[in-house]
N, C-alpha and C. Protein backbone atom coordinates (compact mmCIF):
# COMPACT_ATOMS: atom_id res chain seq x y z
N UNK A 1 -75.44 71.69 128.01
CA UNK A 1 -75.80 71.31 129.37
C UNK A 1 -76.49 72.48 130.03
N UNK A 2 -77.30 72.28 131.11
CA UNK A 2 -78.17 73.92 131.47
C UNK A 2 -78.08 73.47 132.99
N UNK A 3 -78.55 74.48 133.52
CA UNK A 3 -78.12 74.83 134.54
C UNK A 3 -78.86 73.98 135.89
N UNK A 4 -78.54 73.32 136.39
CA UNK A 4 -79.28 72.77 137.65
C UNK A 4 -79.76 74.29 139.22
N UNK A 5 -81.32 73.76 139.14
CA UNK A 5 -81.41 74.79 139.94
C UNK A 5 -81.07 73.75 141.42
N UNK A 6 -81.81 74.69 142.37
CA UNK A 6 -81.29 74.41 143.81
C UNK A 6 -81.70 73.09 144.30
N UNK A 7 -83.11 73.52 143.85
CA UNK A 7 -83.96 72.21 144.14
C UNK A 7 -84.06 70.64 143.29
N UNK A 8 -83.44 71.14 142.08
CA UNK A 8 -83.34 70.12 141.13
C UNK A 8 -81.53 69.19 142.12
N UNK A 9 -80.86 70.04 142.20
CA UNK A 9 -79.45 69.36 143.08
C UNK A 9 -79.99 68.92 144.34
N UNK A 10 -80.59 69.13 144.83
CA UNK A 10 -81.03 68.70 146.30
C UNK A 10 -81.89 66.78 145.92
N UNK A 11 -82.72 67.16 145.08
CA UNK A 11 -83.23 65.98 144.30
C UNK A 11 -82.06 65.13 143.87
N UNK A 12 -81.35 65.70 143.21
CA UNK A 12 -80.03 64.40 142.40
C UNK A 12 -79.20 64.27 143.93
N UNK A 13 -79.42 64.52 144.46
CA UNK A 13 -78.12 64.37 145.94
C UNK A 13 -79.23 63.26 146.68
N UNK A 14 -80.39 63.13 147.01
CA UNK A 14 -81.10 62.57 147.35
C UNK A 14 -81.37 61.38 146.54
N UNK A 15 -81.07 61.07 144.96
CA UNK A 15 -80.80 59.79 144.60
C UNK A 15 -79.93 59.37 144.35
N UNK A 16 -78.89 60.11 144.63
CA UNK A 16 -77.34 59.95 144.58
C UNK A 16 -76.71 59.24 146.24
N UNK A 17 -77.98 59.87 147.04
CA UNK A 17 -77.30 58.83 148.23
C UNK A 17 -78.11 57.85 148.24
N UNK A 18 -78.73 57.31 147.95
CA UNK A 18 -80.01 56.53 147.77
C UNK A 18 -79.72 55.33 146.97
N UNK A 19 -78.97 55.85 146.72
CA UNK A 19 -77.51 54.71 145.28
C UNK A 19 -76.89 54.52 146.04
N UNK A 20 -75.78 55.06 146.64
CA UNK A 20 -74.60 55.13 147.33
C UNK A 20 -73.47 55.49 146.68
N UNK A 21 -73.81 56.40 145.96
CA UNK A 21 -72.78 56.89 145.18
C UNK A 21 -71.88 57.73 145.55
N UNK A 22 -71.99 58.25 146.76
CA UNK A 22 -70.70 59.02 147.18
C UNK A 22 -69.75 57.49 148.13
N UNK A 23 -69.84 56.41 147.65
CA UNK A 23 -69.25 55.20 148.25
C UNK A 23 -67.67 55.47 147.59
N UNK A 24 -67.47 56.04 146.20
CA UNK A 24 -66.33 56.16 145.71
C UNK A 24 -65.78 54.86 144.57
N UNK A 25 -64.78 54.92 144.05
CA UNK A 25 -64.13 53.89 143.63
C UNK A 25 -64.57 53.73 141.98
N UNK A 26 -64.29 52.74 141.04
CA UNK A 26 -64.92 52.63 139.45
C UNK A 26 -66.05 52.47 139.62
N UNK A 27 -66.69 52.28 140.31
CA UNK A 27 -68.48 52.21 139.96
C UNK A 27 -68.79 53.68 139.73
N UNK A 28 -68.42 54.06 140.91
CA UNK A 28 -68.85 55.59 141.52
C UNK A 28 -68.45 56.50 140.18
N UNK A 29 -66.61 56.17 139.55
CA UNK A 29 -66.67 56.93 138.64
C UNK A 29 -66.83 56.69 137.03
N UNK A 30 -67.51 55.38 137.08
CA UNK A 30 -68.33 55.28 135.65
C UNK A 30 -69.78 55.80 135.67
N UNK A 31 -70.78 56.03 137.08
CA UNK A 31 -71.80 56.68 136.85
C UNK A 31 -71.70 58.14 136.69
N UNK A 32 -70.50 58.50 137.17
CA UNK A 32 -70.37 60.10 137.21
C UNK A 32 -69.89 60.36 136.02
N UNK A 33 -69.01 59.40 135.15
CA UNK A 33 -68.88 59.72 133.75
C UNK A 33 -70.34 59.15 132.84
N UNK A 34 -71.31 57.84 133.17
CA UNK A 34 -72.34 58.48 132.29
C UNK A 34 -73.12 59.45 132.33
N UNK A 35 -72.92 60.61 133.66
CA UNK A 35 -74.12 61.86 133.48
C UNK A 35 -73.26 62.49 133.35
N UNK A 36 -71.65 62.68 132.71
CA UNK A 36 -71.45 63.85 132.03
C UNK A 36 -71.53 63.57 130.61
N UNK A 37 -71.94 62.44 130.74
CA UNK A 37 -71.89 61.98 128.92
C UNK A 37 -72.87 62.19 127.98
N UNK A 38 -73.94 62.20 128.97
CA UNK A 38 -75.41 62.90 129.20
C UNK A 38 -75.25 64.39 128.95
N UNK A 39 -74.67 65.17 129.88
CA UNK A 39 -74.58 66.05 129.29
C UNK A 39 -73.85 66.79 128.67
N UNK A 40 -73.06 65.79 128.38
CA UNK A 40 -72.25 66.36 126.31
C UNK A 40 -72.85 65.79 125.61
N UNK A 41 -74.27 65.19 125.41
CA UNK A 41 -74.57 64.38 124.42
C UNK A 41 -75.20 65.41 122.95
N UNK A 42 -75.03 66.44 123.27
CA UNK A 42 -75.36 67.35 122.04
C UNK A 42 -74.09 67.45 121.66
N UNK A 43 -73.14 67.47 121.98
CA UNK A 43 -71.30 67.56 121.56
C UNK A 43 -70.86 68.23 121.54
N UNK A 44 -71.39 69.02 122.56
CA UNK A 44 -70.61 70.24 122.84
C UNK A 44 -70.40 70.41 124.46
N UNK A 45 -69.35 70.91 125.17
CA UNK A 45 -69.69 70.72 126.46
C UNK A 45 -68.26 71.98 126.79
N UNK A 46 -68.99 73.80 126.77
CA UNK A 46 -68.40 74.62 126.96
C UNK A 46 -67.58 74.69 128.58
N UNK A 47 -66.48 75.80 128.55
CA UNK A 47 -66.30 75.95 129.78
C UNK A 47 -66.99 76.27 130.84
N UNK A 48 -68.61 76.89 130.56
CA UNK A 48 -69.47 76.76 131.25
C UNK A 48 -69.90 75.80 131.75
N UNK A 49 -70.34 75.42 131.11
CA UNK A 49 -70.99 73.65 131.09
C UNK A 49 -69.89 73.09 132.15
N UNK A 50 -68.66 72.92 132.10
CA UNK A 50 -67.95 72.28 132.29
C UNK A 50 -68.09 72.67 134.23
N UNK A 51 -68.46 74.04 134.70
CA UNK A 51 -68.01 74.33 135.90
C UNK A 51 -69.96 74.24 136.18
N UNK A 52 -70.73 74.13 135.84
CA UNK A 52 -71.98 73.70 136.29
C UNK A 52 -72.01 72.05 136.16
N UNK A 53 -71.14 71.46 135.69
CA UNK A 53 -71.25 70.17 136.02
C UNK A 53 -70.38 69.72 137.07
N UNK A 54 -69.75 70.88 137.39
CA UNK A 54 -68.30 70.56 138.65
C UNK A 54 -69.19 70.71 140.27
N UNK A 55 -69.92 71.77 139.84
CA UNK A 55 -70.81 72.00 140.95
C UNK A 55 -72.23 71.15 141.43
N UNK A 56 -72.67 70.35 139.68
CA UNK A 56 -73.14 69.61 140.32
C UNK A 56 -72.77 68.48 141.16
N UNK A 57 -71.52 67.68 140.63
CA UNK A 57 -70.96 67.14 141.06
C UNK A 57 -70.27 67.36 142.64
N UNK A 58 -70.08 68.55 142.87
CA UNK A 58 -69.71 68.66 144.52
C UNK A 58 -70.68 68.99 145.03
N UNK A 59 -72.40 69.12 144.46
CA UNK A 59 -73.27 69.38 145.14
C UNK A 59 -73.93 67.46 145.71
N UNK A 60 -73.78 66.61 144.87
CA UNK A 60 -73.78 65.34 144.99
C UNK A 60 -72.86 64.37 145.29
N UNK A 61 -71.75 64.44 145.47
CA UNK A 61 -70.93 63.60 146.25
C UNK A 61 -70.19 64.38 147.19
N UNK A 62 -70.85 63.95 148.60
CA UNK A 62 -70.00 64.28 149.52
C UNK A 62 -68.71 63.90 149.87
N UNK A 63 -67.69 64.69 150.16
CA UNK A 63 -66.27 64.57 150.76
C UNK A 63 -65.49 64.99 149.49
N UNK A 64 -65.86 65.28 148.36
CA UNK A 64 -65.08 65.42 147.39
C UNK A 64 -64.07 66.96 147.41
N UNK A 65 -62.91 66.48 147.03
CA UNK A 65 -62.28 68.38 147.01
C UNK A 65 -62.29 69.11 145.77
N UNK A 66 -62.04 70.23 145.32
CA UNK A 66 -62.32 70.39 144.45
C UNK A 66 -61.30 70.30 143.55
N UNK A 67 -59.84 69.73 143.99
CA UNK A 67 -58.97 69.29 143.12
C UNK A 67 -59.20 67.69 142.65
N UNK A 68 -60.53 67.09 143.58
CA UNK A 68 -60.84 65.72 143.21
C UNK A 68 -61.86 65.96 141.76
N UNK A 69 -63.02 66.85 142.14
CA UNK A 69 -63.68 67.20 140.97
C UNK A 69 -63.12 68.06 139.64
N UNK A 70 -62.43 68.66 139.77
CA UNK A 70 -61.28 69.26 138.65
C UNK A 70 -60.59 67.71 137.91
N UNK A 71 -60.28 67.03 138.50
CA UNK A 71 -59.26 66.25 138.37
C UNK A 71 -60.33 64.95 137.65
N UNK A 72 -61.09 65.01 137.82
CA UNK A 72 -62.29 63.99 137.63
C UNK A 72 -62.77 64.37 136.00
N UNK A 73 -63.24 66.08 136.07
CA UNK A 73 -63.70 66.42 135.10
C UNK A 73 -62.66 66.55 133.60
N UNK A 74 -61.32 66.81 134.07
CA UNK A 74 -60.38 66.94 133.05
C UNK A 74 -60.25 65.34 132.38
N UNK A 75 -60.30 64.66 133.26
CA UNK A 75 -60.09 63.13 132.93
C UNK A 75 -61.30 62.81 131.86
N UNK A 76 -62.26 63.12 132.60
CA UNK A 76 -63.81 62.79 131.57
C UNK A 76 -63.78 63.42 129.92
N UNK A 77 -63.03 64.72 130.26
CA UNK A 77 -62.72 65.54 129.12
C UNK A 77 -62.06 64.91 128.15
N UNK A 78 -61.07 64.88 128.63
CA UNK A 78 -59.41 64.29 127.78
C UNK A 78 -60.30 63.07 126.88
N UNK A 79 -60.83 62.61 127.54
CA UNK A 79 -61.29 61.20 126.90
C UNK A 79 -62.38 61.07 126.12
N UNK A 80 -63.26 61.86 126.09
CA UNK A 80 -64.53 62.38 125.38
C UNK A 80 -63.68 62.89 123.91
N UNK A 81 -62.72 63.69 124.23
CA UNK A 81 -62.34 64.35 123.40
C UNK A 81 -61.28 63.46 122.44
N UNK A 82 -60.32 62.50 123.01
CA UNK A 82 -59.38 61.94 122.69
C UNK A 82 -60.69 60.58 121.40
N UNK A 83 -61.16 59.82 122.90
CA UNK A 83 -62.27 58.68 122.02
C UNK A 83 -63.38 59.18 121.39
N UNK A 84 -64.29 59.83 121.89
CA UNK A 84 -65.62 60.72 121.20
C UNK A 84 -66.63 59.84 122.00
N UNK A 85 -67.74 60.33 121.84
CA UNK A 85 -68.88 60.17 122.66
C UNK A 85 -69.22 58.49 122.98
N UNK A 86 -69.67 58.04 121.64
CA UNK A 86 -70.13 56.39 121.54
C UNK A 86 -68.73 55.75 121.94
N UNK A 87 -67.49 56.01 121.85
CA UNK A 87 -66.63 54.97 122.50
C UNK A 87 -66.72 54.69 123.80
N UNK A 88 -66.65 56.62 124.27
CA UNK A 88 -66.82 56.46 125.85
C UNK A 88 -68.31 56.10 126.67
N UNK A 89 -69.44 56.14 125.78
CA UNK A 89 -70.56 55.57 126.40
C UNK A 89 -70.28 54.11 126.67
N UNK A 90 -69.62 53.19 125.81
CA UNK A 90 -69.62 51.77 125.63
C UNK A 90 -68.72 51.35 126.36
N UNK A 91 -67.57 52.26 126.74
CA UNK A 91 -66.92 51.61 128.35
C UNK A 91 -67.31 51.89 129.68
N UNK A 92 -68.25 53.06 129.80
CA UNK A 92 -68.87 53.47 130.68
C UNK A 92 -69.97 52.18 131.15
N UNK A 93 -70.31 51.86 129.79
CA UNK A 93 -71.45 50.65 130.14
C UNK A 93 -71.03 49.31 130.25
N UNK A 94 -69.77 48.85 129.51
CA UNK A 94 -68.72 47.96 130.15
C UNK A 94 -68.50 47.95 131.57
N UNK A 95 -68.09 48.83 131.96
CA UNK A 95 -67.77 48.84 133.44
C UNK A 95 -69.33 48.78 134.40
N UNK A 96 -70.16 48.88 133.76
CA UNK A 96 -71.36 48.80 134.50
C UNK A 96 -72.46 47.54 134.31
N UNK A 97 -72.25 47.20 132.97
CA UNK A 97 -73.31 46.40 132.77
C UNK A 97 -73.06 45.14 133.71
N UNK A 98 -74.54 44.98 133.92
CA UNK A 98 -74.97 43.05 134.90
C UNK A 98 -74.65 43.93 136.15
N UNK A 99 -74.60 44.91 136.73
CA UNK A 99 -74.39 45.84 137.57
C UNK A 99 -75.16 46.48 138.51
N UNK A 100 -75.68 46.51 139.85
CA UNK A 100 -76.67 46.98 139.93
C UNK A 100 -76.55 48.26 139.34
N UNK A 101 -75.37 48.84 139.31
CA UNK A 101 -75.27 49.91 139.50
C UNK A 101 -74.92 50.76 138.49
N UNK A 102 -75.48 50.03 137.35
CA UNK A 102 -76.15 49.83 135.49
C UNK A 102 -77.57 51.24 135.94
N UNK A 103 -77.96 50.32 136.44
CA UNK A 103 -79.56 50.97 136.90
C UNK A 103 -79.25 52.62 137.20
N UNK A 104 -78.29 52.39 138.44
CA UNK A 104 -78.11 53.69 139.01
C UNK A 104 -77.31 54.36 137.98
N UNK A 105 -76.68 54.25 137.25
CA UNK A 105 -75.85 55.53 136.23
C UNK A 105 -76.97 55.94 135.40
N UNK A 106 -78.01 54.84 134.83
CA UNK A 106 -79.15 55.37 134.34
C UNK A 106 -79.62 56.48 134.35
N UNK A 107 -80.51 56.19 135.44
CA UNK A 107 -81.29 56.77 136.72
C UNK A 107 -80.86 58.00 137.20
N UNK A 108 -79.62 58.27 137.21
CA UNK A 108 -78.77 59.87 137.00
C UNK A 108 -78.45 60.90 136.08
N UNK A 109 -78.15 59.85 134.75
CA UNK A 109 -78.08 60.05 133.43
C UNK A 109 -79.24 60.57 133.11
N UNK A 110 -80.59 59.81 133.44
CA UNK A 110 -81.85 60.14 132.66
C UNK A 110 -82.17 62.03 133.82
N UNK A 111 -81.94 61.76 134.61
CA UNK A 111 -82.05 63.06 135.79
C UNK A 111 -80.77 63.99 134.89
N UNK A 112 -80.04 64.23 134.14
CA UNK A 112 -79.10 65.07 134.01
C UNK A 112 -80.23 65.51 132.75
N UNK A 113 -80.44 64.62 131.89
CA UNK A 113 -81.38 64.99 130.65
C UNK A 113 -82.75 65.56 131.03
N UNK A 114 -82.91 65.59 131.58
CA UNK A 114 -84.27 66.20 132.19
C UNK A 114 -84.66 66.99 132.75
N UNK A 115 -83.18 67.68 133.10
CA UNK A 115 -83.45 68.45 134.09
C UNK A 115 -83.49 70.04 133.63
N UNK A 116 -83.86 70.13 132.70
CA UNK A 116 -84.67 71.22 132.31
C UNK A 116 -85.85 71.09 131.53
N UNK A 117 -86.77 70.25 132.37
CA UNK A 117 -88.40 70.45 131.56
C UNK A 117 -88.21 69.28 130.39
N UNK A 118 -87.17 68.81 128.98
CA UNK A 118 -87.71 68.41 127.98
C UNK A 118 -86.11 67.70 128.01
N UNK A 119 -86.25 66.89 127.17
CA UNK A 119 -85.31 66.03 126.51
C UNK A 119 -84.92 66.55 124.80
N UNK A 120 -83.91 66.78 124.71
CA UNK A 120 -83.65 66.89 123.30
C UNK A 120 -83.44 65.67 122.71
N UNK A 121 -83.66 65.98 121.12
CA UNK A 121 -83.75 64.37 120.08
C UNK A 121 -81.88 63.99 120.65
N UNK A 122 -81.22 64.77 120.61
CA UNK A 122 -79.82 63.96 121.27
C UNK A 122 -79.66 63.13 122.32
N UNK A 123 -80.39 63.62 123.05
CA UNK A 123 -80.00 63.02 124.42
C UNK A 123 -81.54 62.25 124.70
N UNK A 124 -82.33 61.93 123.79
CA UNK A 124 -83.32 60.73 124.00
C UNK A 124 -82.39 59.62 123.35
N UNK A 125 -81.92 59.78 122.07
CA UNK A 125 -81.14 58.56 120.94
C UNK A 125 -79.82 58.25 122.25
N UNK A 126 -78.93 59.55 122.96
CA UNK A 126 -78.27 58.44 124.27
C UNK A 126 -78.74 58.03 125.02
N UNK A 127 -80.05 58.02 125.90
CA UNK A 127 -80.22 57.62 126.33
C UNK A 127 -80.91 55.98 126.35
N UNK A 128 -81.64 56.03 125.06
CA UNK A 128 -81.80 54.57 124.29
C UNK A 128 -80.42 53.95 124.16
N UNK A 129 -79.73 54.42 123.96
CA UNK A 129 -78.10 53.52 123.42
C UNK A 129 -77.36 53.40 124.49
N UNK A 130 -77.78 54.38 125.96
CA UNK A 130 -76.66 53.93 127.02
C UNK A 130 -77.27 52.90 127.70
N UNK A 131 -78.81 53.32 127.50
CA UNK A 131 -79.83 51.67 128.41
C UNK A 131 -79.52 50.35 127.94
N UNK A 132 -79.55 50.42 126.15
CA UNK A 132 -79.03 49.25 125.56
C UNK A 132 -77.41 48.93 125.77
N UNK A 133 -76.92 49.45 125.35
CA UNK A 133 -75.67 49.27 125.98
C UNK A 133 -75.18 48.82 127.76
N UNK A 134 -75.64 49.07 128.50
CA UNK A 134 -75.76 48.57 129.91
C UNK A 134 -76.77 47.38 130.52
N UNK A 135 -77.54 47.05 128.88
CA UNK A 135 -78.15 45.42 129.35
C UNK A 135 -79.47 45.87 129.80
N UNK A 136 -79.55 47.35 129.53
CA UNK A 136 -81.01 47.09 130.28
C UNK A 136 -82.40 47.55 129.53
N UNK A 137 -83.52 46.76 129.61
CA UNK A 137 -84.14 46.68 128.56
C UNK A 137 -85.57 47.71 128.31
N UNK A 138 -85.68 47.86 127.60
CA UNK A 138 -86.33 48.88 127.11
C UNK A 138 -87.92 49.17 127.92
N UNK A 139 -88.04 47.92 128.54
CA UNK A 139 -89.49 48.39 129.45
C UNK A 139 -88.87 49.29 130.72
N UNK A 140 -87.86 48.37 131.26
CA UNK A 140 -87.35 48.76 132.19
C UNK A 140 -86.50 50.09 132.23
N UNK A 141 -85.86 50.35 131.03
CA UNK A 141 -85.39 52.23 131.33
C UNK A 141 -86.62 53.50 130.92
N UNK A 142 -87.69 52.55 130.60
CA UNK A 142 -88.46 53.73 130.36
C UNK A 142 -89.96 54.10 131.77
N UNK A 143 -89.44 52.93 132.46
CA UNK A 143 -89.95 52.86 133.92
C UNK A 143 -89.08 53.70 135.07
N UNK A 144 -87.56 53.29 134.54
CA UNK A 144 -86.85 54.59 135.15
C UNK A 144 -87.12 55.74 135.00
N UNK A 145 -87.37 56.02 133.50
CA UNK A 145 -87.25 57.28 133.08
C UNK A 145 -88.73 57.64 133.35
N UNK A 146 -89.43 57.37 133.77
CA UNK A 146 -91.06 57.61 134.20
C UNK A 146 -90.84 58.23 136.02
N UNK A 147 -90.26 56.93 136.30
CA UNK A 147 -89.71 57.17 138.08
C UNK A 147 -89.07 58.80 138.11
N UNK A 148 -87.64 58.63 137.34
CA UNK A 148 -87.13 59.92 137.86
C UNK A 148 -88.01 61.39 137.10
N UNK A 149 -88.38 61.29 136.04
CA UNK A 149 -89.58 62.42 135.81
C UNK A 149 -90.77 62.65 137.45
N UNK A 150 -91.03 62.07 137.77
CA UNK A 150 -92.24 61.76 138.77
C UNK A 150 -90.85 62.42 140.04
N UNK A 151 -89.80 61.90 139.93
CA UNK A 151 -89.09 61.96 141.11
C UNK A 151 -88.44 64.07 141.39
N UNK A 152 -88.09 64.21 140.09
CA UNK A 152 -87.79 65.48 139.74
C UNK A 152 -89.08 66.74 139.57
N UNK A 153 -90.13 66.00 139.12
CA UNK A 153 -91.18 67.01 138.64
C UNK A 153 -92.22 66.82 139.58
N UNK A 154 -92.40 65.61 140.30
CA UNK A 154 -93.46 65.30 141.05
C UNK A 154 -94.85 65.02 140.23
N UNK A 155 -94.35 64.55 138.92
CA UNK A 155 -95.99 64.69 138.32
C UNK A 155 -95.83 62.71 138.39
């Protein structure tokens, strides 16, 4: 996972309210578990990693404490670790698919992978398998994934 700069969090907070994702509740925390899934999708996800994704996370949902985001991230952990990656993508997308809000875990997911310049071959193959998996079809996540490039990079 790499490091979100200032301006790249200001961007994900801006489509993060734009979603309504600081609304709370299982929607809220199946999209926040597919962009950490995103970024363990190389399979590794150090104690570093782990406190730059805590920060992104309290940089994008407002009201959260940080015993809510601790408590969030250990949970995401335990279970990554307990099921492994493809189990927990496929309930992540259970709980989302026919959803609007399918789109929006996307749409965050594809912004977590991107957000340093390039996509690795890992996290293009999840991101094909979390789109398919959430029902949504292949013109359409690669129109996302066009949107949030354009949205992040401005090109």
């Amino acid at each position: 996972m790499r490091e979100l700069t200032a301006d790249r969090i200001d961007k994900l907070r801006v489509m993060s309210e734009d979603a309504g994702l600081d609304s709370g509740g299982t929607e809220a925390s199946s999209i926040l578990e597919a962009m950490f899934l995103m970024a363990a999708a190389d399979g590794e996800v150090s104690p570093e990693e782990m406190q730059r994704f805590a920060d992104s996370i309290d940089a994008i949902v407002e009201g959260a404490s940080e015993a809510d985001i601790e408590g969030m991230l250990s949970e995401m952990r335990a279970l990554l670790e307990e099921e492994g990656w493809e189990r927990r993508s496929r309930a992540v997308a259970k709980a989302l698919k026919g959803k609007p809000s399918a789109e929006i875990a996307f749409r965050l997911a594809t912004a977590v992978a991107f957000v340093d310049d390039s996509v690795a071959p890992e996290e293009s193959d999840a991101l094909d398998e979390m789109a398919m998996a959430m029902d949504i079809s292949t013109d359409r996540a690669h129109e996302i994934m066009s949107d949030v490039h354009r949205e992040l990079f401005g090109e």
